[in-house]
C-alpha atoms as a PDB file:
ATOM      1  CA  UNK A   1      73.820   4.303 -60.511  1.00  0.00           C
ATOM      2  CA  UNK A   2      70.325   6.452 -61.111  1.00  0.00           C
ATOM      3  CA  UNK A   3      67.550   5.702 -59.122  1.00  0.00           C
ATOM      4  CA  UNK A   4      63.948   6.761 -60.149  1.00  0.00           C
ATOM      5  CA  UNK A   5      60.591   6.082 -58.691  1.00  0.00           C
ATOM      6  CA  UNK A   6      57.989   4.898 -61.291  1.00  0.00           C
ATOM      7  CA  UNK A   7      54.385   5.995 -60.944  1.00  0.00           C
ATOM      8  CA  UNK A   8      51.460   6.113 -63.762  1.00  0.00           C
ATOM      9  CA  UNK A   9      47.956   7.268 -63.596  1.00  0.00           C
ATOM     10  CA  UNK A  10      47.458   4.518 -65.766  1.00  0.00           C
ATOM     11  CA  UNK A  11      47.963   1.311 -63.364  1.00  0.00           C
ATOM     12  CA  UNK A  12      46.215   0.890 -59.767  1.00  0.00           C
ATOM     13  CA  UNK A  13      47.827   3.325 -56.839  1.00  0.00           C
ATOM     14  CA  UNK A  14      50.026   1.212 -54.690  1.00  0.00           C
ATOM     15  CA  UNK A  15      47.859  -0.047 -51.843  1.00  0.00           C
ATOM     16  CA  UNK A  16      50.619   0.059 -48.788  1.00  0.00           C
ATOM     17  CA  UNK A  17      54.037   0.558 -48.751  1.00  0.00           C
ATOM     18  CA  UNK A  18      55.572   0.101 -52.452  1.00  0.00           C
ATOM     19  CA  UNK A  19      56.119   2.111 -55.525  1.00  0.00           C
ATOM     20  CA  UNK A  20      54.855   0.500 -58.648  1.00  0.00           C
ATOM     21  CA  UNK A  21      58.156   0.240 -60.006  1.00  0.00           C
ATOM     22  CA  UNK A  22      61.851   1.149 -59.193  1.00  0.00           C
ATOM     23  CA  UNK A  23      64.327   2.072 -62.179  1.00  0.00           C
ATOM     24  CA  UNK A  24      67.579   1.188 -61.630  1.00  0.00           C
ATOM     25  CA  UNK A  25      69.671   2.323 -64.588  1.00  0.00           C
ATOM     26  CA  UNK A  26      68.157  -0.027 -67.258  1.00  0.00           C
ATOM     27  CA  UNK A  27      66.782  -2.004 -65.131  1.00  0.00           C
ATOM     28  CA  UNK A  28      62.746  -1.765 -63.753  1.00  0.00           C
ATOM     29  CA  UNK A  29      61.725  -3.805 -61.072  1.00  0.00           C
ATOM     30  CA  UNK A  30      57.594  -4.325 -61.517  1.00  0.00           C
ATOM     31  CA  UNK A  31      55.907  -4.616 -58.147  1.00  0.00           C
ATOM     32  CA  UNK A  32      53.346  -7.018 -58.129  1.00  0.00           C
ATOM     33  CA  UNK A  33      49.657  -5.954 -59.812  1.00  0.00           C
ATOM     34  CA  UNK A  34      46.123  -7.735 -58.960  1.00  0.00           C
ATOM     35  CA  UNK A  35      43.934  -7.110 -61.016  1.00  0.00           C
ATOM     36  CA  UNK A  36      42.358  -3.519 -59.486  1.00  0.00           C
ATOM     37  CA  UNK A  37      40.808  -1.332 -62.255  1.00  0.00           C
ATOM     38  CA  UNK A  38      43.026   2.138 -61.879  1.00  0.00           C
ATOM     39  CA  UNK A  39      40.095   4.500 -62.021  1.00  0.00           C
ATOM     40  CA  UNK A  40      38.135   2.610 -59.287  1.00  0.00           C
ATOM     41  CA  UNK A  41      40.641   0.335 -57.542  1.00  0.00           C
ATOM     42  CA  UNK A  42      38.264  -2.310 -57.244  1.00  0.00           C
ATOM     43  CA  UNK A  43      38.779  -5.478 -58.888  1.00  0.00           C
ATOM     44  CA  UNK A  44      37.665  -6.222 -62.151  1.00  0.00           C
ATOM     45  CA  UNK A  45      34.247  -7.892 -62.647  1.00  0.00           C
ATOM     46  CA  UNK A  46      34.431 -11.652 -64.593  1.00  0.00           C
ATOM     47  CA  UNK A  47      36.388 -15.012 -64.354  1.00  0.00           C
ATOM     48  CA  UNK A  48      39.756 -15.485 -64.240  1.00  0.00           C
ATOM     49  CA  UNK A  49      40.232 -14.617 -67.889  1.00  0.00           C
ATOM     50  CA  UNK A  50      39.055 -11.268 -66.721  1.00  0.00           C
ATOM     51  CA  UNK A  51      41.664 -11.025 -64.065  1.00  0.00           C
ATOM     52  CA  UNK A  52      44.909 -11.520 -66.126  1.00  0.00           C
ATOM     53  CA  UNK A  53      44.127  -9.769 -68.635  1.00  0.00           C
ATOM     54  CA  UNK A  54      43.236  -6.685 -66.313  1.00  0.00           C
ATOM     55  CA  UNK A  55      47.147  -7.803 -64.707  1.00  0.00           C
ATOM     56  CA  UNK A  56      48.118  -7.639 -68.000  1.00  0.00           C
ATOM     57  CA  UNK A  57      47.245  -4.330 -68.786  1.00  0.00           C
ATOM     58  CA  UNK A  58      48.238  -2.801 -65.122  1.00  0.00           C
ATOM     59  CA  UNK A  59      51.815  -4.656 -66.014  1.00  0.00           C
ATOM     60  CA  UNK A  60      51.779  -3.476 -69.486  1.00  0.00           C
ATOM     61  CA  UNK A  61      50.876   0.541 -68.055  1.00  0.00           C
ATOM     62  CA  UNK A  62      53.988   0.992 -65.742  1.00  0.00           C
ATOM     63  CA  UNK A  63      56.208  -0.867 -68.033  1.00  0.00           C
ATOM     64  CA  UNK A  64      55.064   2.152 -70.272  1.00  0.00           C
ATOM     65  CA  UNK A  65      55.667   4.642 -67.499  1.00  0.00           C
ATOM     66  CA  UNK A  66      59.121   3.474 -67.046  1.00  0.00           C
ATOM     67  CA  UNK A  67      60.162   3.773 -71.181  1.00  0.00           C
ATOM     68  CA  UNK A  68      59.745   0.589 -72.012  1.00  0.00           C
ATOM     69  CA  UNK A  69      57.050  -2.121 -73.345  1.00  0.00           C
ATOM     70  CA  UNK A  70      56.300  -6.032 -72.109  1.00  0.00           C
ATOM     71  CA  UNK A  71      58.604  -6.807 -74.710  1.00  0.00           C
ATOM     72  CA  UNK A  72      61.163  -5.539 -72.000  1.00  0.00           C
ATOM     73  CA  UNK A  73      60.332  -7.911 -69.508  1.00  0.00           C
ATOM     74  CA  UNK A  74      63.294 -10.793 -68.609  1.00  0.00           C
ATOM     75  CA  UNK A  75      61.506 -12.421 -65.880  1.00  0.00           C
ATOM     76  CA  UNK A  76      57.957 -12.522 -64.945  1.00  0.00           C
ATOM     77  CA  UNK A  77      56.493 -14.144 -61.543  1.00  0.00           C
ATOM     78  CA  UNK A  78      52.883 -15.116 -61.208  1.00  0.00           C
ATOM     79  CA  UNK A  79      51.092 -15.976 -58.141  1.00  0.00           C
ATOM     80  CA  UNK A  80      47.704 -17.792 -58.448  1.00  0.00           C
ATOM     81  CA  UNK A  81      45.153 -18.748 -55.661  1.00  0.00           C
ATOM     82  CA  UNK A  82      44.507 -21.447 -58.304  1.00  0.00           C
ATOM     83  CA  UNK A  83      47.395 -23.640 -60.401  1.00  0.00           C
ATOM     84  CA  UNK A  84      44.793 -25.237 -62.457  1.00  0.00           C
ATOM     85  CA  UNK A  85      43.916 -21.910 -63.919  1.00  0.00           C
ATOM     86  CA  UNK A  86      48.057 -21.637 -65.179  1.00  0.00           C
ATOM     87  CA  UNK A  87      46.730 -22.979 -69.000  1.00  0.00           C
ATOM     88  CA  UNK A  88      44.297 -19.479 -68.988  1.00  0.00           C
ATOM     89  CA  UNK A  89      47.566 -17.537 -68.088  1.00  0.00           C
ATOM     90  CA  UNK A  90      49.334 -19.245 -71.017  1.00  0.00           C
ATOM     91  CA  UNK A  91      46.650 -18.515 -73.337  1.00  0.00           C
ATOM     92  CA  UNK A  92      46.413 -15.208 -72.400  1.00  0.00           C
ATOM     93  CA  UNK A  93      50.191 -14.378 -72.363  1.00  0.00           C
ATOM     94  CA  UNK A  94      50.668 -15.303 -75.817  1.00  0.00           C
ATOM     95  CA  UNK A  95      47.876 -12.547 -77.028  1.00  0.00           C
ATOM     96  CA  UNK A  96      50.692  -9.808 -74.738  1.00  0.00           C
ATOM     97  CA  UNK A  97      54.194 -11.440 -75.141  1.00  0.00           C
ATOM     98  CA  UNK A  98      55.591 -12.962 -78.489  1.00  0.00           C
ATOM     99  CA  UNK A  99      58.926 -15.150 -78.889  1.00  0.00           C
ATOM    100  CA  UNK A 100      61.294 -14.959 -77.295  1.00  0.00           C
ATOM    101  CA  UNK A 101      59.529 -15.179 -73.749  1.00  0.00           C
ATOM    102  CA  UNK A 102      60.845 -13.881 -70.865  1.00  0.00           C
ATOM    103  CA  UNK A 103      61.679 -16.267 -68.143  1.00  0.00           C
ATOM    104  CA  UNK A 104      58.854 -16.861 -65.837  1.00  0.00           C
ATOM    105  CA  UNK A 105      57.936 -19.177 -62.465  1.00  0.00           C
ATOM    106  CA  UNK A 106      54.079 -19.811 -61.931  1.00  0.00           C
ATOM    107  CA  UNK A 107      53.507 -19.545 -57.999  1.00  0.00           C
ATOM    108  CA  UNK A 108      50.479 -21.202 -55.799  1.00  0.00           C
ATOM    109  CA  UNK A 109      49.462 -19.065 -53.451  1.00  0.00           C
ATOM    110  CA  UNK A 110      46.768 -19.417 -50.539  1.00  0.00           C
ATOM    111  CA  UNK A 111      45.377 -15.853 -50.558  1.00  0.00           C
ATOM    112  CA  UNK A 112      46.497 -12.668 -52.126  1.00  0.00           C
ATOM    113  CA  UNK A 113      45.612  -9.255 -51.770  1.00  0.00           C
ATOM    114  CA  UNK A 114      42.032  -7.815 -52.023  1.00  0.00           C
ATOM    115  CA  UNK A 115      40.977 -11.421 -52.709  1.00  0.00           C
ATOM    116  CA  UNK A 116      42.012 -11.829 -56.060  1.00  0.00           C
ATOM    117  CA  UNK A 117      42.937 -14.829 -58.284  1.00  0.00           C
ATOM    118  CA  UNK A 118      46.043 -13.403 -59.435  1.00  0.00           C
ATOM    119  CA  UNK A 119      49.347 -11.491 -59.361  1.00  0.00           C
ATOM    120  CA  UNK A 120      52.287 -10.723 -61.729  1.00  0.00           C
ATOM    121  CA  UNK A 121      55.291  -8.981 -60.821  1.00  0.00           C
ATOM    122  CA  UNK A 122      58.182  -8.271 -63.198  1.00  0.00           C
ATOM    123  CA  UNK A 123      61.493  -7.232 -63.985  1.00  0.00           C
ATOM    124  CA  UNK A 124      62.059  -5.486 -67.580  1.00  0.00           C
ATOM    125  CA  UNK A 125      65.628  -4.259 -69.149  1.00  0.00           C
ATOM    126  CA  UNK A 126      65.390  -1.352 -70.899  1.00  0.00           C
ATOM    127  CA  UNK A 127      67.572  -1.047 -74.440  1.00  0.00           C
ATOM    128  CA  UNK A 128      70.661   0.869 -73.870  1.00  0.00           C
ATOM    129  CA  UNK A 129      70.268   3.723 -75.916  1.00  0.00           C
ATOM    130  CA  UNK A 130      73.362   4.125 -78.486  1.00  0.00           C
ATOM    131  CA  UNK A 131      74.272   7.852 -78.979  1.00  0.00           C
ATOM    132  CA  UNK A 132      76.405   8.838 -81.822  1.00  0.00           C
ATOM    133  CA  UNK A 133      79.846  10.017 -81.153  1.00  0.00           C
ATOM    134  CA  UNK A 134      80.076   8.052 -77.558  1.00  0.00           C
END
């Protein structure tokens, strides 16, 4: 078993004790993003379109970092402040994530982090690369 710490410029610092991901042979275990701009780590201005697709992007950067794509992902949690805003996540998912989906729960949360609207965390298998001759 390998073990590697996943970090990118790219998606928000971790804001306590976390890494952004964990690699665990082919398998990368997404800590949950908000939607925090990575050069400012303030959230992103705008409704909740705004949001997921900012949580979107911060997924889609350490999914990058760790070798692999959204297309990766097997199972995707969001959290929302708001269920009524789950048909915006839909919408917006389909523009990121084509057939066939990964599995996914929606969440209703009372508060989360830095006071946002929204929170994905994920868990991605990476293709096991074939090498010729073994």
């Amino acid at each position: 078993m390998t073990k590697e710490i996943i970090q990118t410029d790219k998606a928000p610092k971790a804001i306590g004790t976390y890494s952004q991901a964990v690699k665990i042979d082919h398998t990368v275990y997404l800590s949950g993003q908000i939607p925090l701009i990575p050069e400012t780590m303030v959230l992103v201005e705008g409704d909740i379109s705004a949001q997921i697709t900012q949580v979107f992007e911060n997924l889609k950067a350490v999914a990058e970092a760790a070798g692999g794509s959204l297309a990766d992902i097997v199972k995707l949690n969001v959290f929302l402040t708001d269920l009524t805003h789950f048909p915006i996540v839909n919408e917006i998912m389909g523009q990121y994530f084509s057939e066939p989906y990964p599995a996914r729960a929606a969440i209703g949360v009372a508060a989360l982090p830095k006071g946002a609207a929204v929170e994905m965390d994920a868990i991605m298998q990476l293709p096991v690369q074939e090498y010729p001759g073994g």
